[in-house]
C-alpha atoms as a PDB file:
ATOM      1  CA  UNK A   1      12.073 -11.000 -14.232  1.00  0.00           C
ATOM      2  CA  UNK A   2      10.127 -13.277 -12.141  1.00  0.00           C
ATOM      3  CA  UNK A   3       9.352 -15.828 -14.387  1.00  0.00           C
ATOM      4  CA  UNK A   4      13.262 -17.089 -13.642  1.00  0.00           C
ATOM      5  CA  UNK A   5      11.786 -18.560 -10.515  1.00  0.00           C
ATOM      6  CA  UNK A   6       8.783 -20.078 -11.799  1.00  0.00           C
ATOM      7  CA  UNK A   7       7.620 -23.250 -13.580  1.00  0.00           C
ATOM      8  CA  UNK A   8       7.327 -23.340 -17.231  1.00  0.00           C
ATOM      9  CA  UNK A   9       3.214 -23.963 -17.320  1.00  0.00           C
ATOM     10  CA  UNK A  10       3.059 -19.811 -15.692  1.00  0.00           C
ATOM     11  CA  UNK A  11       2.033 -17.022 -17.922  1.00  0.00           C
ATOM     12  CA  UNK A  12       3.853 -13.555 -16.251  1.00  0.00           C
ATOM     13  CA  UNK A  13       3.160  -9.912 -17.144  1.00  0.00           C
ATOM     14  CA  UNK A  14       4.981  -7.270 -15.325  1.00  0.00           C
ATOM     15  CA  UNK A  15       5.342  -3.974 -15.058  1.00  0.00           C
ATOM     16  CA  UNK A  16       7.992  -1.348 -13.402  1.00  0.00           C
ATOM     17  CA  UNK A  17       5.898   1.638 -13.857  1.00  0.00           C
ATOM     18  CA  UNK A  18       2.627   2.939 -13.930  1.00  0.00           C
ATOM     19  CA  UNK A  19       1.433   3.609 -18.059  1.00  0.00           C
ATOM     20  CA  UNK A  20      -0.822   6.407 -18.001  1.00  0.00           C
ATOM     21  CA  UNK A  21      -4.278   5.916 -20.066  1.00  0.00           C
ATOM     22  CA  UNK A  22      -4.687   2.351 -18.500  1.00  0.00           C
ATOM     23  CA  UNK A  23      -8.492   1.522 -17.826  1.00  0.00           C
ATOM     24  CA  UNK A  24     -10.748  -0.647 -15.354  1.00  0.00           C
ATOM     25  CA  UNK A  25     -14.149  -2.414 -15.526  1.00  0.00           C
ATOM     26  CA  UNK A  26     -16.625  -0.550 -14.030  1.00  0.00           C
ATOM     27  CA  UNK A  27     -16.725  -3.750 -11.712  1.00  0.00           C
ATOM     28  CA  UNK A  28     -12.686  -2.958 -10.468  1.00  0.00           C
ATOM     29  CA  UNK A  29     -13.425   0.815 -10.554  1.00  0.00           C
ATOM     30  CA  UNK A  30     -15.755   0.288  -7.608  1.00  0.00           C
ATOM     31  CA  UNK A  31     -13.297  -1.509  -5.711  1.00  0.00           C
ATOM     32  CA  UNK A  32     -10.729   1.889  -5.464  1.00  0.00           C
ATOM     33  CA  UNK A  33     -13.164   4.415  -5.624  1.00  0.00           C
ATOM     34  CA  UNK A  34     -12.078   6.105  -2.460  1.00  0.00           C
ATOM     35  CA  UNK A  35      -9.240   4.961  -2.714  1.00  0.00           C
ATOM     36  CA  UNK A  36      -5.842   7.470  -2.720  1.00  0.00           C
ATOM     37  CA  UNK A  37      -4.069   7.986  -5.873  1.00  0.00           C
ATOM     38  CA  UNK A  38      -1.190   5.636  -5.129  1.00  0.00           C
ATOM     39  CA  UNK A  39      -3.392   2.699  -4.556  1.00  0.00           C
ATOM     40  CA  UNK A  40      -5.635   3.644  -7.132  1.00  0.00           C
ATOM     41  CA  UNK A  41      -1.703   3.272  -9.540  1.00  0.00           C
ATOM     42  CA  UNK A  42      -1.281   0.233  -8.321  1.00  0.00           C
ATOM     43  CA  UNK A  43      -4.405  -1.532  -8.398  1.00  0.00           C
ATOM     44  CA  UNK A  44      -4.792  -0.985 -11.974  1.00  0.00           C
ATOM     45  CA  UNK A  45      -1.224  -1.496 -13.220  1.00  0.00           C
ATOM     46  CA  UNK A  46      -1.261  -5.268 -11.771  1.00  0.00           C
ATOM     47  CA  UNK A  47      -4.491  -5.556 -13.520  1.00  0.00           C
ATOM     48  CA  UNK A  48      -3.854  -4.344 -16.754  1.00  0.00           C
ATOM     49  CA  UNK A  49      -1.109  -7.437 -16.291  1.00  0.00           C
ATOM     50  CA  UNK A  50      -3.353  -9.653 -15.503  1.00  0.00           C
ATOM     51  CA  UNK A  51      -5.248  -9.058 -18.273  1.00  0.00           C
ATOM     52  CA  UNK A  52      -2.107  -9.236 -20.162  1.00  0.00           C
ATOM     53  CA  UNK A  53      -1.386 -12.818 -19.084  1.00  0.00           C
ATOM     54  CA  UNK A  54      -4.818 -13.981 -19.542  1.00  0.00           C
ATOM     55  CA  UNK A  55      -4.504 -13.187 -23.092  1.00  0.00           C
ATOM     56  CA  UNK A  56      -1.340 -15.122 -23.971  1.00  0.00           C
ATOM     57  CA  UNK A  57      -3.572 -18.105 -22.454  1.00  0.00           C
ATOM     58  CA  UNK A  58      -5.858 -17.141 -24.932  1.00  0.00           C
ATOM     59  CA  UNK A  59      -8.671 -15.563 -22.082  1.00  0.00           C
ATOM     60  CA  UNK A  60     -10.717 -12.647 -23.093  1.00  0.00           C
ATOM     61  CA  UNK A  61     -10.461  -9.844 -21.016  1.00  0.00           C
ATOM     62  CA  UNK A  62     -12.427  -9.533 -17.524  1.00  0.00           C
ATOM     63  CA  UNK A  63     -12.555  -7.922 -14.660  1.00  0.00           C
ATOM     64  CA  UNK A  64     -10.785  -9.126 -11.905  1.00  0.00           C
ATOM     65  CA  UNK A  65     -12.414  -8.900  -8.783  1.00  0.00           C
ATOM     66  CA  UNK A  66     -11.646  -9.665  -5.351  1.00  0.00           C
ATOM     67  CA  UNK A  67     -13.138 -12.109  -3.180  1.00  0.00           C
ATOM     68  CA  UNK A  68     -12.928 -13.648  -0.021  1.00  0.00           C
ATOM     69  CA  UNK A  69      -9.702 -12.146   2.441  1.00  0.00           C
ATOM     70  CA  UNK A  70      -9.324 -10.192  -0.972  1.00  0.00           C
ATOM     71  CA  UNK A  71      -8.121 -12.708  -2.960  1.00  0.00           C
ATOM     72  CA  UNK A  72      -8.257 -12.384  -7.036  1.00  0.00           C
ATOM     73  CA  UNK A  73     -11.100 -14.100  -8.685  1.00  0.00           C
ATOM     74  CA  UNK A  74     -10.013 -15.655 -11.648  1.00  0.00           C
ATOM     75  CA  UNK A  75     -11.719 -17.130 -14.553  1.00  0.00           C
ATOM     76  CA  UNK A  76     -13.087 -20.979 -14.458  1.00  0.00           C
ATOM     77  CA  UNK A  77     -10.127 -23.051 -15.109  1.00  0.00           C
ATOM     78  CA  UNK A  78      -7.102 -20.533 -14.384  1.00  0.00           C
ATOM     79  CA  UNK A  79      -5.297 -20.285 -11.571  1.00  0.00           C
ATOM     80  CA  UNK A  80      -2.996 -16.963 -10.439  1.00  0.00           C
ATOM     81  CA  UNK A  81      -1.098 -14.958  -8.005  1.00  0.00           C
ATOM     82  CA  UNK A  82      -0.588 -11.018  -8.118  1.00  0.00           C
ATOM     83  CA  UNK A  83       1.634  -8.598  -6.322  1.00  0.00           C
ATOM     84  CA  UNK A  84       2.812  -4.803  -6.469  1.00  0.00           C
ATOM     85  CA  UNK A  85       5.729  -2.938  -4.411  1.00  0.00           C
ATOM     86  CA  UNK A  86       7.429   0.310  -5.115  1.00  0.00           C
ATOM     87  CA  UNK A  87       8.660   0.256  -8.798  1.00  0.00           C
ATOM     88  CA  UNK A  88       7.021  -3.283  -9.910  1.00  0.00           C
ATOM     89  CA  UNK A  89       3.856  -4.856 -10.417  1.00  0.00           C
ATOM     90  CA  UNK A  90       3.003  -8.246 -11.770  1.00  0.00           C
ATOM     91  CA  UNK A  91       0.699 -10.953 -12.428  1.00  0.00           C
ATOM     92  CA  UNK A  92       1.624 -14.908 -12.917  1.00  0.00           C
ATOM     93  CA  UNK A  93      -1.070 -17.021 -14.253  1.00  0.00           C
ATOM     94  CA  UNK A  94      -1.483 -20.663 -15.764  1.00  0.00           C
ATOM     95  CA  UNK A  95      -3.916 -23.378 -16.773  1.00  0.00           C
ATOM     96  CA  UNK A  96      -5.559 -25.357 -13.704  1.00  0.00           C
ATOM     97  CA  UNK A  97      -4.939 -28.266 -15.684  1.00  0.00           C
ATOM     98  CA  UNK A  98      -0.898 -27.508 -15.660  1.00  0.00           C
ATOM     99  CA  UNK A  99      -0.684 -25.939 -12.474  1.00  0.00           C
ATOM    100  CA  UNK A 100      -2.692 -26.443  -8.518  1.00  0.00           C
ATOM    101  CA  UNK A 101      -2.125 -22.902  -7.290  1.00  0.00           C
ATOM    102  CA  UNK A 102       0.431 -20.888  -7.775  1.00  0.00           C
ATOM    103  CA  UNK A 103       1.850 -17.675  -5.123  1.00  0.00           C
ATOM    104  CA  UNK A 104       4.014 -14.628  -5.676  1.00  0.00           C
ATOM    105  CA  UNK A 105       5.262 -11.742  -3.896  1.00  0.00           C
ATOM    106  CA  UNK A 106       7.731  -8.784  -4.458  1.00  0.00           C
ATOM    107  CA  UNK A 107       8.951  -6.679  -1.557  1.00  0.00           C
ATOM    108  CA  UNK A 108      12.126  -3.483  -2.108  1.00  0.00           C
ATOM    109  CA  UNK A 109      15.332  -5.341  -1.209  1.00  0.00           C
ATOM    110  CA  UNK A 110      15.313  -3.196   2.419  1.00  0.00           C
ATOM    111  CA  UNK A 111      15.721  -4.167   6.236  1.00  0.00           C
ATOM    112  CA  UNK A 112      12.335  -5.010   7.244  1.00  0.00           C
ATOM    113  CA  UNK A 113      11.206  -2.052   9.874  1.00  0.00           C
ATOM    114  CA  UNK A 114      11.700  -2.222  13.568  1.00  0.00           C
ATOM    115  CA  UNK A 115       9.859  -4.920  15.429  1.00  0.00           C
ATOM    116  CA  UNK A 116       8.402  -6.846  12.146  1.00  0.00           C
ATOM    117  CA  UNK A 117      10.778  -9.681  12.111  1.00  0.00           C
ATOM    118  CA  UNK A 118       9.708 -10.699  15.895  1.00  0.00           C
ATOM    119  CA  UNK A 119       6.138 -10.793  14.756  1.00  0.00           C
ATOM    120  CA  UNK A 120       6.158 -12.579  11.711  1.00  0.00           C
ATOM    121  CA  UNK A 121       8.801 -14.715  12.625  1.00  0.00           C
ATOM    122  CA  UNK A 122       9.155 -18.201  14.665  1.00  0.00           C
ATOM    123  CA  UNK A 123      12.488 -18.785  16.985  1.00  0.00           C
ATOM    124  CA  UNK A 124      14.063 -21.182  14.798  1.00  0.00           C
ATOM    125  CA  UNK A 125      13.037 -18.825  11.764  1.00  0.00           C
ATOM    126  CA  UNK A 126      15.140 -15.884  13.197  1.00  0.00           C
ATOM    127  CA  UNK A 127      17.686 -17.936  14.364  1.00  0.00           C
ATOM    128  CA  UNK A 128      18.091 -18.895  10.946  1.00  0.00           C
ATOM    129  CA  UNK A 129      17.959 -15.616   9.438  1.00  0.00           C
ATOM    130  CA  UNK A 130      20.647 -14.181  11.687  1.00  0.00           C
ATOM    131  CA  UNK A 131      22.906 -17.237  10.332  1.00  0.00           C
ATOM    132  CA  UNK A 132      22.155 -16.321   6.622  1.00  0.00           C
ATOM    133  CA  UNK A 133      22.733 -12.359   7.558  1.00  0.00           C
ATOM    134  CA  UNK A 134      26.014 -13.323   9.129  1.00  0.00           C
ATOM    135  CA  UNK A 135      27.330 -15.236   5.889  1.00  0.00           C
ATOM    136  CA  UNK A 136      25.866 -13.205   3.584  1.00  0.00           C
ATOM    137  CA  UNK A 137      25.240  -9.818   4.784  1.00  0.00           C
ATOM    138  CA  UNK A 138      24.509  -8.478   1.414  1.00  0.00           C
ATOM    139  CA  UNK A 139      21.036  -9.685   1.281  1.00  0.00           C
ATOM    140  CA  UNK A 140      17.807  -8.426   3.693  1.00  0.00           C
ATOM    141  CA  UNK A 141      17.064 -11.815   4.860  1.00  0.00           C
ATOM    142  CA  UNK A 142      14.369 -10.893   6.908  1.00  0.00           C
ATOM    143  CA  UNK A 143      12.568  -8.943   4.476  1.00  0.00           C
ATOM    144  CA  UNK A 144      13.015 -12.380   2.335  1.00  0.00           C
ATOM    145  CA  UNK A 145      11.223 -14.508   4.955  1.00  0.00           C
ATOM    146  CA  UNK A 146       8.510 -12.030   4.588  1.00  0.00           C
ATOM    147  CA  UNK A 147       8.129 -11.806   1.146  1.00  0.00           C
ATOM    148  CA  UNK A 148       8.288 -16.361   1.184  1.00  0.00           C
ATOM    149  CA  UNK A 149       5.883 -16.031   3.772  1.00  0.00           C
ATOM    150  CA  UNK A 150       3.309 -13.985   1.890  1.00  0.00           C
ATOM    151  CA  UNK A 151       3.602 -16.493  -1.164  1.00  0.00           C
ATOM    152  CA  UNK A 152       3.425 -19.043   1.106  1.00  0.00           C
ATOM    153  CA  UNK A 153      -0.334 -17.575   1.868  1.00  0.00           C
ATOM    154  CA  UNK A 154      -1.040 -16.559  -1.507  1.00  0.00           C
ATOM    155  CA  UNK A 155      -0.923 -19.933  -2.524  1.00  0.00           C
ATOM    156  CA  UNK A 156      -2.480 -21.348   0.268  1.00  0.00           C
ATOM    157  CA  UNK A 157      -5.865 -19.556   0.663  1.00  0.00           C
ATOM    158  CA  UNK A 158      -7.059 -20.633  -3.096  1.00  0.00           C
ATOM    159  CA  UNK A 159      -6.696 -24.456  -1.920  1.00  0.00           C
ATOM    160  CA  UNK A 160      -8.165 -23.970   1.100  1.00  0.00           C
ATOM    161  CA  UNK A 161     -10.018 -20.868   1.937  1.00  0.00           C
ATOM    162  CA  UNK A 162      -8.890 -20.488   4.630  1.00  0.00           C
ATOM    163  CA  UNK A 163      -6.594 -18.068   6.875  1.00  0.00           C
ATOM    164  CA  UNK A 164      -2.874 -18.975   7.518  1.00  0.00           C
ATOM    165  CA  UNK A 165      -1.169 -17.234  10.545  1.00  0.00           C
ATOM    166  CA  UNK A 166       2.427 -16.109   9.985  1.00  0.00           C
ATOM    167  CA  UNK A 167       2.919 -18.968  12.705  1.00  0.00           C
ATOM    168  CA  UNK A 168       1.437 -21.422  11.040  1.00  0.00           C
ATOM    169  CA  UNK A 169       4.280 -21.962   8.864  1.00  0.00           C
ATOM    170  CA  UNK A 170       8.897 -22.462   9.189  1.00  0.00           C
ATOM    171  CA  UNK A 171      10.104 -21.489   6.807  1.00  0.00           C
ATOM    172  CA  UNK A 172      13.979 -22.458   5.753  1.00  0.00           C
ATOM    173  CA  UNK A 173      15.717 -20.907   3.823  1.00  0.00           C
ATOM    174  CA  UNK A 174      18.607 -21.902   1.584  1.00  0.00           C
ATOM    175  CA  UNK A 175      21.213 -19.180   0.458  1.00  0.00           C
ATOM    176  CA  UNK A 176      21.324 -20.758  -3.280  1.00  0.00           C
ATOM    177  CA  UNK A 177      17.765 -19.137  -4.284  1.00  0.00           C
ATOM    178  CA  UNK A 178      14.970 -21.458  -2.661  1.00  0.00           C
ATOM    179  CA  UNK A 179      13.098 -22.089   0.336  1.00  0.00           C
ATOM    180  CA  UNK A 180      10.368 -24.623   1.951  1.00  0.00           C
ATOM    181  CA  UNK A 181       8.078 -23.552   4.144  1.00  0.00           C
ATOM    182  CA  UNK A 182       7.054 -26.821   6.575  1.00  0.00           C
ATOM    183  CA  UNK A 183       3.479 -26.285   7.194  1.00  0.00           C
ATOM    184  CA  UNK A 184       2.585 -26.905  11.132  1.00  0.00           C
ATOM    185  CA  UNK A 185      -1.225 -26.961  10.542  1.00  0.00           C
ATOM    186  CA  UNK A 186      -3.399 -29.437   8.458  1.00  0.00           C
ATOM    187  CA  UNK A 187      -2.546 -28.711   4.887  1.00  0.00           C
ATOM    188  CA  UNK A 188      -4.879 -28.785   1.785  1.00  0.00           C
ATOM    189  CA  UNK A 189      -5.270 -32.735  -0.085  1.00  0.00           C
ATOM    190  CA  UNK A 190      -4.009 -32.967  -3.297  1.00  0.00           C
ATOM    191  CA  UNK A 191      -4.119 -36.023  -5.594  1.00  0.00           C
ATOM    192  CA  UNK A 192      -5.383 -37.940  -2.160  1.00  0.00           C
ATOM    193  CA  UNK A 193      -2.737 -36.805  -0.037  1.00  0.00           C
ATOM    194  CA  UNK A 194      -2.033 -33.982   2.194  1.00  0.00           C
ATOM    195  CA  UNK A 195       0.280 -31.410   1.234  1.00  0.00           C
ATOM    196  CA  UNK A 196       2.470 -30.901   4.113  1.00  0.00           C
ATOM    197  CA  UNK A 197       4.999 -28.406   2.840  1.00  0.00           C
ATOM    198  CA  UNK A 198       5.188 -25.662  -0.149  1.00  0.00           C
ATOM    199  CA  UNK A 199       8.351 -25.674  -1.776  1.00  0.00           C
ATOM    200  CA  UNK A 200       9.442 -22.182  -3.549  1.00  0.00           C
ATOM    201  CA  UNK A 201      12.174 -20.291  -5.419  1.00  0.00           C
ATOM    202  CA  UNK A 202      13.684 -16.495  -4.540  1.00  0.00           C
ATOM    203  CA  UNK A 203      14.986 -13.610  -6.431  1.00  0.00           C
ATOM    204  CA  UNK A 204      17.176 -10.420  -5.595  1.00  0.00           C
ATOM    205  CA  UNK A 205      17.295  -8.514  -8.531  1.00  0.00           C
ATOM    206  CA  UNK A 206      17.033  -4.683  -9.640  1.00  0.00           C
ATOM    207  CA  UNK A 207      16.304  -3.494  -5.943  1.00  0.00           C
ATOM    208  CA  UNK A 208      13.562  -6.202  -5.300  1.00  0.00           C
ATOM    209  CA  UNK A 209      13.505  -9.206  -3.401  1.00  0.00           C
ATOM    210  CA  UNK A 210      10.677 -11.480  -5.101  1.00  0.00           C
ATOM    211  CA  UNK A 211       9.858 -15.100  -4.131  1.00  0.00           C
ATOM    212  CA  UNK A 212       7.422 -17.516  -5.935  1.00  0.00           C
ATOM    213  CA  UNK A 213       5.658 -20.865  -5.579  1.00  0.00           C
ATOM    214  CA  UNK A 214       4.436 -22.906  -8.378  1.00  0.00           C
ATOM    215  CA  UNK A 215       2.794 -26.121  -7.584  1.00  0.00           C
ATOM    216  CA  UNK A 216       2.056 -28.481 -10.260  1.00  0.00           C
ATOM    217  CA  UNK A 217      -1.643 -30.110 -10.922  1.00  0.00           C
ATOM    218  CA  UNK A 218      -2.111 -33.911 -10.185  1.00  0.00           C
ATOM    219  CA  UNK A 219      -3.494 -35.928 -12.772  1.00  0.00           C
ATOM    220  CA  UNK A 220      -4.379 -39.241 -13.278  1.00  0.00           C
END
């Protein structure tokens, strides 16, 4: 489902439930193992797509660990972005020589809880959002800044290492399925220049709101 929103060079494996019999690494299995059953579902699902996706890249199988702030260590050359919600997991990797970083997210197509929207979100970012609730009021807009803002970090950290506040970044949204997030800090330097914005695609679909950012290599 989510590879409708992402470049052609990404590799996706999903899932929408939780196989029984999957296995970890005894490198992953140390990672959940105090963790609570649901976790514990999760955490290997989106792994067992990772793994998935690395092998239609033509990757052996590894574990997938997590590093700094959490983020997935991937093999030498690869470059990838996992999420899991209620009801979906899935894992979108591709070649670093096709693709710079890439970020996904999935979130359940639901009003974000009380309170969240004011502390995720800038002024202009609500007043935004109330526009796109008032003209389309079948979509959870503000659960769809969230989810472009989490993408938004996912593929920011592996460029720079670094922390991004939910502040850090407006996002503006447009109603036909894709969004830019303006970055207000000092973003990482590709191909000698800075990147100054992250440009991504979103989703509604089957109960999930999912948003992804692909952003190709530079070469030459």
């Amino acid at each position: 489902m989510i590879e409708q929103i992402l470049p052609a060079a990404a590799v996706v494996a999903e899932a929408f439930t939780d196989p029984a019999g999957l296995t970890l690494f005894p490198e992953e299995e140390r990672l959940v193992a105090n963790a609570v059953d649901k976790r514990r579902r999760e955490f290997t699902t989106v792994r067992h797509c990772a793994r998935r996706a690395l092998r239609e890249l033509g990757i052996a199988e590894t574990p997938i660990v997590s590093g700094a702030r959490g983020a997935p260590v991937w093999p030498a050359g690869v470059v990838g972005s996992m999420t899991h919600c209620e009801g979906y997991r899935a894992a979108v990797l591709g070649r670093a020589t096709a693709l710079a970083t890439l970020g996904i997210d999935a979130e359940p197509h639901a009003p974000l809880p009380e309170g969240v929207l004011d502390a995720i979100a800038l002024p202009a970012e609500r007043t935004r959002t109330a526009a796109l609730a008032a003209a389309h009021p079948t979509v959870c807009w503000d659960r769809l800044l969230f989810c472009a803002k989490e993408s938004v970090y996912k593929a920011w950290f592996p460029l720079t290492g670094r922390w991004l506040d939910f502040a850090e970044a407006d996002i503006v949204v447009d109603a036909g399925g894709t969004f830019v997030a303006h970055l207000l800090v000092p973003g990482p330097v590709l191909g000698g220049a800075p990147v100054t914005a992250f440009r991504g695609r979103f989703l509604v679909e089957r109960g999930l709101v999912l948003t992804a950012i692909g952003i190709p290599a530079v070469t030459g």
